[in-house]
C-alpha atoms as a PDB file:
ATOM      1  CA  UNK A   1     118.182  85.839 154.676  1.00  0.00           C
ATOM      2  CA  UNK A   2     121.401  86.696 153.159  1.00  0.00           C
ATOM      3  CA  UNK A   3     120.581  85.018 149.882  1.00  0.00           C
ATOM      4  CA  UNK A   4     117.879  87.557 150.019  1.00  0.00           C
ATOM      5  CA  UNK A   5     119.661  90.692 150.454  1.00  0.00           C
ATOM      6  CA  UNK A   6     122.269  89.456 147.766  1.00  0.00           C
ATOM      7  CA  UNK A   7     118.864  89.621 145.487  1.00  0.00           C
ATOM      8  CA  UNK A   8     117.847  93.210 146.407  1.00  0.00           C
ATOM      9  CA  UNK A   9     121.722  94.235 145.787  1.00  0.00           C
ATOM     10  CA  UNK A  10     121.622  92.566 142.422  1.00  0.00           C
ATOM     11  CA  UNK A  11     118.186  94.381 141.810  1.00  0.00           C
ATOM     12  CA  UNK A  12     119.318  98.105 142.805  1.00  0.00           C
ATOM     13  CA  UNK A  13     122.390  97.376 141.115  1.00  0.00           C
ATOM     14  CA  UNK A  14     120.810  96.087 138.252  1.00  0.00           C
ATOM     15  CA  UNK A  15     118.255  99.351 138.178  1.00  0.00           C
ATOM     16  CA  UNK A  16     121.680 101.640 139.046  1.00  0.00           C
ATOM     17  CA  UNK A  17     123.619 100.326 135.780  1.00  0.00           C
ATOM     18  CA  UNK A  18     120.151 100.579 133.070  1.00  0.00           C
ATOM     19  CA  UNK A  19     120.040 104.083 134.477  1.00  0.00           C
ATOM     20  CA  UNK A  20     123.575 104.997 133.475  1.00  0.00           C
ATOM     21  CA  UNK A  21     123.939 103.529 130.297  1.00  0.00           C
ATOM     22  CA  UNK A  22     120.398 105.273 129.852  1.00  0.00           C
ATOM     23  CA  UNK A  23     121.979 108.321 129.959  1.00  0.00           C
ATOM     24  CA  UNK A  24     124.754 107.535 127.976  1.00  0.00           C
ATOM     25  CA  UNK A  25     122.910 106.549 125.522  1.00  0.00           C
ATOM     26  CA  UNK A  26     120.552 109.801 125.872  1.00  0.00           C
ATOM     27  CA  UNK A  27     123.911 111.833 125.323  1.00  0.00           C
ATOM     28  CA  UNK A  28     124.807 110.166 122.271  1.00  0.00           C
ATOM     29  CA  UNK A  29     121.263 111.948 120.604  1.00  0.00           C
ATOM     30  CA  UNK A  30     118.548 108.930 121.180  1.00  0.00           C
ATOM     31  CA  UNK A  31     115.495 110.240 122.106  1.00  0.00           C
ATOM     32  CA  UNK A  32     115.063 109.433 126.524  1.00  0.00           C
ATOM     33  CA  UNK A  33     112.334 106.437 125.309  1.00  0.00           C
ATOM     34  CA  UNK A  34     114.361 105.010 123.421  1.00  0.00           C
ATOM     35  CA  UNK A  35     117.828 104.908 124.991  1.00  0.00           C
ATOM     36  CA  UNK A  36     115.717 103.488 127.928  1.00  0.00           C
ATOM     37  CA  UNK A  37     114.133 100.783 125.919  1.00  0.00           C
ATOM     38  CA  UNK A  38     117.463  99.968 124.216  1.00  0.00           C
ATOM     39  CA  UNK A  39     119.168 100.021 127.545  1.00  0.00           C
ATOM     40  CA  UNK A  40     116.632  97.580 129.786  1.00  0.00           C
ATOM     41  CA  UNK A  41     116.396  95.200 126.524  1.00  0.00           C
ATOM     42  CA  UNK A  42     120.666  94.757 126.480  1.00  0.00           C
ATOM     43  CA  UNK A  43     120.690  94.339 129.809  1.00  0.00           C
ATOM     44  CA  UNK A  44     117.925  91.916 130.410  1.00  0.00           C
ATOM     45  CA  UNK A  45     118.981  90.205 126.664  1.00  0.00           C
ATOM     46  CA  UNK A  46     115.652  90.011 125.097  1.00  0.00           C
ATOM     47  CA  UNK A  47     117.246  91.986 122.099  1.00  0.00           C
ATOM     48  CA  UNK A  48     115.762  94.880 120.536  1.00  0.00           C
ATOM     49  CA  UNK A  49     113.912  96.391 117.441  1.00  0.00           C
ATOM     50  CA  UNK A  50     115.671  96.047 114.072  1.00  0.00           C
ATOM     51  CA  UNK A  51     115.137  99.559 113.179  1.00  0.00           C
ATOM     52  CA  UNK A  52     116.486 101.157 116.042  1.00  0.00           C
ATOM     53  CA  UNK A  53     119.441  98.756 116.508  1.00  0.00           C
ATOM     54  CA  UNK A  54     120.959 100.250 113.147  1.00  0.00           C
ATOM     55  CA  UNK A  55     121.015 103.175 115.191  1.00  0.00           C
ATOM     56  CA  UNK A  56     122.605 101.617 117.805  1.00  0.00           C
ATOM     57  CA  UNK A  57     125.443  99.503 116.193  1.00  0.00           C
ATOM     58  CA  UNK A  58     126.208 101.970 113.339  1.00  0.00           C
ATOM     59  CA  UNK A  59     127.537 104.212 116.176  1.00  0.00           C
ATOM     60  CA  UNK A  60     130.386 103.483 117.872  1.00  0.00           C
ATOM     61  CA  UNK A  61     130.208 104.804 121.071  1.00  0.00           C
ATOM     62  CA  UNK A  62     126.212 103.290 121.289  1.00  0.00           C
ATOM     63  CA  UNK A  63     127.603  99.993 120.052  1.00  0.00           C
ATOM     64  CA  UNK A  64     130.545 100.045 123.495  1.00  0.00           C
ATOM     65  CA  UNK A  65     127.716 101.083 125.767  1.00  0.00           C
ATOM     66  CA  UNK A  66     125.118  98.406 124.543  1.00  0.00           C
ATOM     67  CA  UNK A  67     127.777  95.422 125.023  1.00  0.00           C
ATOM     68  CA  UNK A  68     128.877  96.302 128.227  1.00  0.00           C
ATOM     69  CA  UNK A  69     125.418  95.865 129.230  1.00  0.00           C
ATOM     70  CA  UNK A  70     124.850  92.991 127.882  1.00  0.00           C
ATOM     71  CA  UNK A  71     128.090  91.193 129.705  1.00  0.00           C
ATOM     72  CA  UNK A  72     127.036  92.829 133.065  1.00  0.00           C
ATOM     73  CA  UNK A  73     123.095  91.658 132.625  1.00  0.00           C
ATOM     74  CA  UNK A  74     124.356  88.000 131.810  1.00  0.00           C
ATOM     75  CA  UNK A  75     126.446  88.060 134.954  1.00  0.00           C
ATOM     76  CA  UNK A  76     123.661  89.803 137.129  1.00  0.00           C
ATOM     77  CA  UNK A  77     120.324  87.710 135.825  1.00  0.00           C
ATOM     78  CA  UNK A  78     122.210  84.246 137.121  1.00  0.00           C
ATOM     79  CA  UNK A  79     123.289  86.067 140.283  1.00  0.00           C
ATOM     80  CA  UNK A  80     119.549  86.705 141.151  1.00  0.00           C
ATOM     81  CA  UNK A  81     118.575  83.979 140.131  1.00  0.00           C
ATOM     82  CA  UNK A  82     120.597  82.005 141.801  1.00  0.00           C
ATOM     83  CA  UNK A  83     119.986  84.247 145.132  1.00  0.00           C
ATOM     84  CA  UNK A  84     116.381  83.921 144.596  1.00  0.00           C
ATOM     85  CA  UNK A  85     117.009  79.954 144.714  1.00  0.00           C
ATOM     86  CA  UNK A  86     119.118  79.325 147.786  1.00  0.00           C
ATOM     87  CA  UNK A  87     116.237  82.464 149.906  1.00  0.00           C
ATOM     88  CA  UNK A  88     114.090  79.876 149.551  1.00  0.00           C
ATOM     89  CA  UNK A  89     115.653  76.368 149.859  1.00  0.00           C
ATOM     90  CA  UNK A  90     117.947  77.330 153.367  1.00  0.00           C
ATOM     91  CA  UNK A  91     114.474  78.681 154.893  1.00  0.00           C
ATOM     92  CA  UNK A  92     113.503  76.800 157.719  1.00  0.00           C
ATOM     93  CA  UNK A  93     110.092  75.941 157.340  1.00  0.00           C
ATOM     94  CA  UNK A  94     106.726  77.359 155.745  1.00  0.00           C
ATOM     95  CA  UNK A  95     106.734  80.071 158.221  1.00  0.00           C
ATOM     96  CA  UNK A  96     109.932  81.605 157.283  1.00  0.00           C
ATOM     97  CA  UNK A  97     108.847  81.018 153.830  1.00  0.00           C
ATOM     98  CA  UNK A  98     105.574  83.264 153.516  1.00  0.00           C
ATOM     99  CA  UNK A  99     108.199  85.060 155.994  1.00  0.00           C
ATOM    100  CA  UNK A 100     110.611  85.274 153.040  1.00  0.00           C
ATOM    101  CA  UNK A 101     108.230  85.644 150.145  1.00  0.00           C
ATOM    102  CA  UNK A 102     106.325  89.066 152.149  1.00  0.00           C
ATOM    103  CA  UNK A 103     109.724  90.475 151.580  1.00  0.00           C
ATOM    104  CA  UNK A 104     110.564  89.841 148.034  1.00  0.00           C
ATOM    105  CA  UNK A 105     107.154  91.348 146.717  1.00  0.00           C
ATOM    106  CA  UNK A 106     107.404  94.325 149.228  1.00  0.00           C
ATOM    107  CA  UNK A 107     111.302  95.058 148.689  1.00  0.00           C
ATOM    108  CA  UNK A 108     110.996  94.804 144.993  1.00  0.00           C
ATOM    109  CA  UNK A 109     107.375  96.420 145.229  1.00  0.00           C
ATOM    110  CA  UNK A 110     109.628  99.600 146.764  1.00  0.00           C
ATOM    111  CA  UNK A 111     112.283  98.895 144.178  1.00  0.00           C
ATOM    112  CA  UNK A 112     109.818  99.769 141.367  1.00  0.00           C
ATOM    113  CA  UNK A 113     108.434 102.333 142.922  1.00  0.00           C
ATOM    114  CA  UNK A 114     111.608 104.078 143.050  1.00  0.00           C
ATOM    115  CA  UNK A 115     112.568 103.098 139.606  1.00  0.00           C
ATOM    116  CA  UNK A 116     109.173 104.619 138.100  1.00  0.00           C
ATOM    117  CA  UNK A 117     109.684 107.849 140.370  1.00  0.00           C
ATOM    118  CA  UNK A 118     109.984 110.730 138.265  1.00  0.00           C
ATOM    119  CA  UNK A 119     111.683 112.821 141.026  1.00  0.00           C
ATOM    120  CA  UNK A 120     113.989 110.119 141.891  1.00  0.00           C
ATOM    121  CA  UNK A 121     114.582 109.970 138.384  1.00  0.00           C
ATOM    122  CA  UNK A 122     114.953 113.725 137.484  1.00  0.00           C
ATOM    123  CA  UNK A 123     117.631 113.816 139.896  1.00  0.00           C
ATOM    124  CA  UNK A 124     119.336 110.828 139.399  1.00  0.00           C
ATOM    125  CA  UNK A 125     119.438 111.528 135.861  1.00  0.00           C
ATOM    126  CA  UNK A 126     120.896 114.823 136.079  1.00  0.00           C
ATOM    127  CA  UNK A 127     123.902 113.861 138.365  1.00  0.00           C
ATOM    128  CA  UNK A 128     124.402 110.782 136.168  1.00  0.00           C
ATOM    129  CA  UNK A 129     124.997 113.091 133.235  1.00  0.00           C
ATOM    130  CA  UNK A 130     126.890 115.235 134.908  1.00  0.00           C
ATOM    131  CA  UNK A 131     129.114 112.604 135.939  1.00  0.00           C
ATOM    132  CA  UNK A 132     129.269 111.538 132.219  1.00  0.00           C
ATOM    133  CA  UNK A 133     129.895 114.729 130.875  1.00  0.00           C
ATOM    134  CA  UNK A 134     132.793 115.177 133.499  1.00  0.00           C
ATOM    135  CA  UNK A 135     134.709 111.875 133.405  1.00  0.00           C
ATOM    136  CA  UNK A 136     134.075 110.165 129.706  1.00  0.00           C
ATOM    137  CA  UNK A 137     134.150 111.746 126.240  1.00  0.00           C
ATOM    138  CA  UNK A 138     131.239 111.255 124.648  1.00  0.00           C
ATOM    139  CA  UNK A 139     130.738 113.918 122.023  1.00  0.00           C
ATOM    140  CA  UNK A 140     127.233 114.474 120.923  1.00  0.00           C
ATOM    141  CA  UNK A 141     124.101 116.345 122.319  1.00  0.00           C
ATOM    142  CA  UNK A 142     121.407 115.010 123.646  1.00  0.00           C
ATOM    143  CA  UNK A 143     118.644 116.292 120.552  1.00  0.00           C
ATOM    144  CA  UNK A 144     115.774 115.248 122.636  1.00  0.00           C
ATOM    145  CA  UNK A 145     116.414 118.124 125.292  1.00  0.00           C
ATOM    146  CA  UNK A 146     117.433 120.528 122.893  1.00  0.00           C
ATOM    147  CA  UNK A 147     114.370 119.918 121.003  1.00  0.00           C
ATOM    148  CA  UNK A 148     112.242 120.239 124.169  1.00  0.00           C
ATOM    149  CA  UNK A 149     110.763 116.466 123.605  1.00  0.00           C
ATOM    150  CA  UNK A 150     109.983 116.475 126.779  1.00  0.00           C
ATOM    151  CA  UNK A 151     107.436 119.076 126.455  1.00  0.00           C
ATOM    152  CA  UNK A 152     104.406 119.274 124.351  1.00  0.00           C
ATOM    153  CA  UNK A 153     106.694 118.792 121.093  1.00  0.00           C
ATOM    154  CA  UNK A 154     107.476 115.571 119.580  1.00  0.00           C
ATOM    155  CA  UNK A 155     109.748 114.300 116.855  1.00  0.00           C
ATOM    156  CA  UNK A 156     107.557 111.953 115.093  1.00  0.00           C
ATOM    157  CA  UNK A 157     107.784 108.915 112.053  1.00  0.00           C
ATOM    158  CA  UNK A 158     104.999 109.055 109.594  1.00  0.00           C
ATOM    159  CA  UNK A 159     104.618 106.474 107.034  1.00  0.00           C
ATOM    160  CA  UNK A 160     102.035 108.163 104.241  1.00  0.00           C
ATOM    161  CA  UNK A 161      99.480 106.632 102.550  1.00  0.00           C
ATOM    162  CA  UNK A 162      97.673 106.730  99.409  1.00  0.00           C
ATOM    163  CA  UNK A 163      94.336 107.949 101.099  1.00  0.00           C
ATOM    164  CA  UNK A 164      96.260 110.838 103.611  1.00  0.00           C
ATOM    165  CA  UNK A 165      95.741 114.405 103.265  1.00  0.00           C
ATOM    166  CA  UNK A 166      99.542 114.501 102.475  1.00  0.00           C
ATOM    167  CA  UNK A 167      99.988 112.263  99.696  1.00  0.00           C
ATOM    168  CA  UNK A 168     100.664 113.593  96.176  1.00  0.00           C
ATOM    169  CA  UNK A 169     101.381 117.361  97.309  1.00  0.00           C
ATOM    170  CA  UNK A 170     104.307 119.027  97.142  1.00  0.00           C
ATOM    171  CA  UNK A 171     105.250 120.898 100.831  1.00  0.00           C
ATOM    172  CA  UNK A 172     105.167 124.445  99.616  1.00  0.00           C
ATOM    173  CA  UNK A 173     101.403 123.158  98.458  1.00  0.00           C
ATOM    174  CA  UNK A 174     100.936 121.625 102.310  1.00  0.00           C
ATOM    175  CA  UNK A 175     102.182 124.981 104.136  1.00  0.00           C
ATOM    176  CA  UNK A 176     102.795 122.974 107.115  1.00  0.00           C
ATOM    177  CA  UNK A 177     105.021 125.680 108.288  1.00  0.00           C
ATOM    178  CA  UNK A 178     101.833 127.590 108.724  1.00  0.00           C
ATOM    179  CA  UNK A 179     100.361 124.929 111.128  1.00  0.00           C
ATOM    180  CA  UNK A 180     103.865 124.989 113.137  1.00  0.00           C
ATOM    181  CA  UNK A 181     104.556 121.753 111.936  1.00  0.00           C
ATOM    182  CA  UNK A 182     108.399 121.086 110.529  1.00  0.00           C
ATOM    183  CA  UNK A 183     109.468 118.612 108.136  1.00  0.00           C
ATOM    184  CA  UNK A 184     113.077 117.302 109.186  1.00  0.00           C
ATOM    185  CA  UNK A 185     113.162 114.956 106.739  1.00  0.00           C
ATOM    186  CA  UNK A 186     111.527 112.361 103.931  1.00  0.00           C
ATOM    187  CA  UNK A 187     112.934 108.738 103.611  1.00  0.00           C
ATOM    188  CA  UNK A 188     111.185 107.459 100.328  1.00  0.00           C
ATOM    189  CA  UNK A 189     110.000 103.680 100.275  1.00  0.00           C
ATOM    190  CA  UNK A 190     113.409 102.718  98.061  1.00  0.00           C
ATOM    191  CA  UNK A 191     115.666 103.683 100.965  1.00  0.00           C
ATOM    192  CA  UNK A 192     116.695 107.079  99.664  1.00  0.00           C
ATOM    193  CA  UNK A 193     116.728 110.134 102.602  1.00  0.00           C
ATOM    194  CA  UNK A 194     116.204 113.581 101.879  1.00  0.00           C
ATOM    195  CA  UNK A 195     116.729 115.938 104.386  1.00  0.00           C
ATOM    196  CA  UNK A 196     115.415 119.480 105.312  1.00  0.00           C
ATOM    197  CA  UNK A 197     113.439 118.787 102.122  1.00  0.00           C
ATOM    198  CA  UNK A 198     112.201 122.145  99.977  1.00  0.00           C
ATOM    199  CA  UNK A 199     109.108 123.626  98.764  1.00  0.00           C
ATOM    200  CA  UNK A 200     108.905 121.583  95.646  1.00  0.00           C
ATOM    201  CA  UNK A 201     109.787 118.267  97.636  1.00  0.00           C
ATOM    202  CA  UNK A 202     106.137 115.796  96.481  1.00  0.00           C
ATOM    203  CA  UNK A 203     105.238 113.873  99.449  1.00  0.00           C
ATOM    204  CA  UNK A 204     104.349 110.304  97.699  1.00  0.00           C
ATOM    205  CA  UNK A 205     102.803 107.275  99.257  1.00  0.00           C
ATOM    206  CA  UNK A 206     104.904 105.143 100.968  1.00  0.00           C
ATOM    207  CA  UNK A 207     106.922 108.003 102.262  1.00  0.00           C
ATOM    208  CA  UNK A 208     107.692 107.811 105.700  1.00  0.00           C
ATOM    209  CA  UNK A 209     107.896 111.739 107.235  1.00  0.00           C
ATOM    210  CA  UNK A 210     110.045 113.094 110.279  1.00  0.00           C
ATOM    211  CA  UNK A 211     108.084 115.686 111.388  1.00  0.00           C
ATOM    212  CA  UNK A 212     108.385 117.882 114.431  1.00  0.00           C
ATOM    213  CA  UNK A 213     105.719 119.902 115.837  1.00  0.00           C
ATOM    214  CA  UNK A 214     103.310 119.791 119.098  1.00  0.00           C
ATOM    215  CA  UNK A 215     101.991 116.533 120.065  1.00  0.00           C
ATOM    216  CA  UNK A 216      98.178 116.753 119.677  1.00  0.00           C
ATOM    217  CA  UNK A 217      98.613 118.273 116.088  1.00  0.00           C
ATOM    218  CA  UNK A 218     100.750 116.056 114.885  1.00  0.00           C
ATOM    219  CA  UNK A 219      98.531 113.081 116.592  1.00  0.00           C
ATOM    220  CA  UNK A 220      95.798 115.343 114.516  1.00  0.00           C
ATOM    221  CA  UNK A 221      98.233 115.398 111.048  1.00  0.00           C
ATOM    222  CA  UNK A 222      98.461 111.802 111.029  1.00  0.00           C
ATOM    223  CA  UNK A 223      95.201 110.986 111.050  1.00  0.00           C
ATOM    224  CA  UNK A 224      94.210 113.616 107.993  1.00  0.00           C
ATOM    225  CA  UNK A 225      92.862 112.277 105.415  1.00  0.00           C
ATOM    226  CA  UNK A 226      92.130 113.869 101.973  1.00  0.00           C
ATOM    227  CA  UNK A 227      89.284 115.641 100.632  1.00  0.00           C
ATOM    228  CA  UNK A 228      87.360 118.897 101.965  1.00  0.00           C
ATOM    229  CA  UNK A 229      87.419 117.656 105.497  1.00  0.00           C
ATOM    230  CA  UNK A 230      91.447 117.513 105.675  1.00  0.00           C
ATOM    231  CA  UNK A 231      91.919 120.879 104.131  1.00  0.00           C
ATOM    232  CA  UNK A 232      88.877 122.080 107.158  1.00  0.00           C
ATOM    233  CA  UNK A 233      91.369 120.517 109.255  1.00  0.00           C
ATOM    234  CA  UNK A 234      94.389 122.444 107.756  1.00  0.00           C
ATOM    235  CA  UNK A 235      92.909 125.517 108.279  1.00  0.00           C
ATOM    236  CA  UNK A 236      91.842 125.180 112.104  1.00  0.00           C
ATOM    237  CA  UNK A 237      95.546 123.857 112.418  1.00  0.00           C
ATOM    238  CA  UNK A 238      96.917 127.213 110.791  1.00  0.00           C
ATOM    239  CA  UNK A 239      94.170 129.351 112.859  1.00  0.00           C
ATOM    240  CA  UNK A 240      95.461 127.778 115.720  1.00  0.00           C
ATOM    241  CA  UNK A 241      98.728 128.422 115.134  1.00  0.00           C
ATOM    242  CA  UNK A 242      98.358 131.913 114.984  1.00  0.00           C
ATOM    243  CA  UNK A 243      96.469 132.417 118.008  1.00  0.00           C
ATOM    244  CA  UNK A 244      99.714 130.670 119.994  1.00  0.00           C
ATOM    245  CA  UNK A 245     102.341 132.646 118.121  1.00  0.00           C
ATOM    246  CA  UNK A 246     100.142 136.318 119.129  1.00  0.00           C
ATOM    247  CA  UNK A 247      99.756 135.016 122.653  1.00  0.00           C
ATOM    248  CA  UNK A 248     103.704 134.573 122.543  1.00  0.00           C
ATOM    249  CA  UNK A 249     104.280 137.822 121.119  1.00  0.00           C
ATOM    250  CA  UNK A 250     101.472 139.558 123.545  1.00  0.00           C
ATOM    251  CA  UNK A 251     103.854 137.740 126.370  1.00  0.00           C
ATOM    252  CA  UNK A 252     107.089 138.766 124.557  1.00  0.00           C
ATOM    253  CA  UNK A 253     106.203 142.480 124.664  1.00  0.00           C
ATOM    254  CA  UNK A 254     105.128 142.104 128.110  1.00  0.00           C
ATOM    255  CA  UNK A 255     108.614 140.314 129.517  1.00  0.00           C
ATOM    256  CA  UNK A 256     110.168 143.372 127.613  1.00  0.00           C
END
């Protein structure tokens, strides 16, 4: 039984350390998805994404969180394992066994239910940050909450293609500012970035767009292609767009 409970502490401290460097990682700017992502994939050492491990090792403070993880997830997959191993071999017969096995899937059953909690996690998150913010010195916002990413806007990639309503315009032609949609920036297909791009910036296939706007229009943007029906679509977008900015004036004037 103790080999047992040396598997559940290796678990919680296992879901305890992901957490951390989660927000650590959240505080050096990654979005929360994928400082998570990044996180559980150094400490379980699967590895992670090419892209977004430039991101990672190009930054210094990112690049000290993600190996301490991956020392302390070495050390702590063999420990469970290992645990795990000797539960089962010291039991003393089938009995104790099934006995055994009930608890694993209903301990760790409880485990990931607290992991996937979002109150557990709202709260653990926010004095793990605090904690952060008071003791280490790691200086950079987090852009997701400032943002508001976790609300109906998104920061979103975009690769264009030749058939997209996008493709071979210039933005000032687009007026995506009309449809509340912001383009952050433009990383053509031979590597070269332009950011906050102007008016007579062309959008050209094979352009891959960071755009930031709410989720369902830019799910909606994405999809455009061109011809009559995407410029239809352009101009419900913009309608739409007015109606929210008058309902936030009519509740401006009203707050006032």
């Amino acid at each position: 039984m103790a080999a047992l409970i040396s598997l559940f502490v290796v678990v919680v401290l296992s879901l305890v350390v992901t957490r951390v460097a989660t927000v650590a990682l959240t505080l050096t700017g990654l979005s929360r998805e994928v400082a998570r992502f990044q996180a559980r994939s150094a400490f379980s050492g699967v590895g992670f994404t090419t892209s977004e491990a430039e991101f990672v090792v190009n930054h210094p403070v990112r690049r000290r969180i993600i190996l301490l993880l991956m020392l302390l997830g070495n050390a702590g997959f063999v420990s469970a394992i290992a645990s795990l191993i000797l539960s089962f071999l010291t039991a003393a017969g089938p009995r104790e066994v099934a006995a055994r096995l009930l608890i694993l899937v209903l301990g760790l059953g409880a485990l990931w239910a607290l992991a996937r909690s979002r109150l557990v996690d709202r709260y653990i998150g926010r004095a793990i940050g605090w904690a952060l913010r008071r003791w280490t010195h790691i200086e950079a916002r987090d852009y997701a909450s400032l943002l508001d990413l976790h609300g109906d806007y998104r920061v979103v990639e975009h690769e264009v293609g030749p058939g997209d309503w996008l493709a071979g315009k210039t933005l000032a032609d687009l007026k995506l500012r009309e449809e509340g949609v912001l383009v952050l920036g433009i990383r053509r297909r031979d590597g070269t970035y332009i950011g906050a791009p102007r008016g007579w910036t062309e959008i050209r296939p094979g352009d891959t767009l960071i755009i930031y706007g709410r989720a369902g229009l830019l799910e909606e943007l994405c999809r455009r292609r061109a011809g009559p029906a995407g410029d239809r679509a352009h101009l419900q977008a913009v309608a739409e767009q007015e109606r929210i900015l008058e309902r936030e004036r009519l509740e401006d004037s009203f707050s006032r």
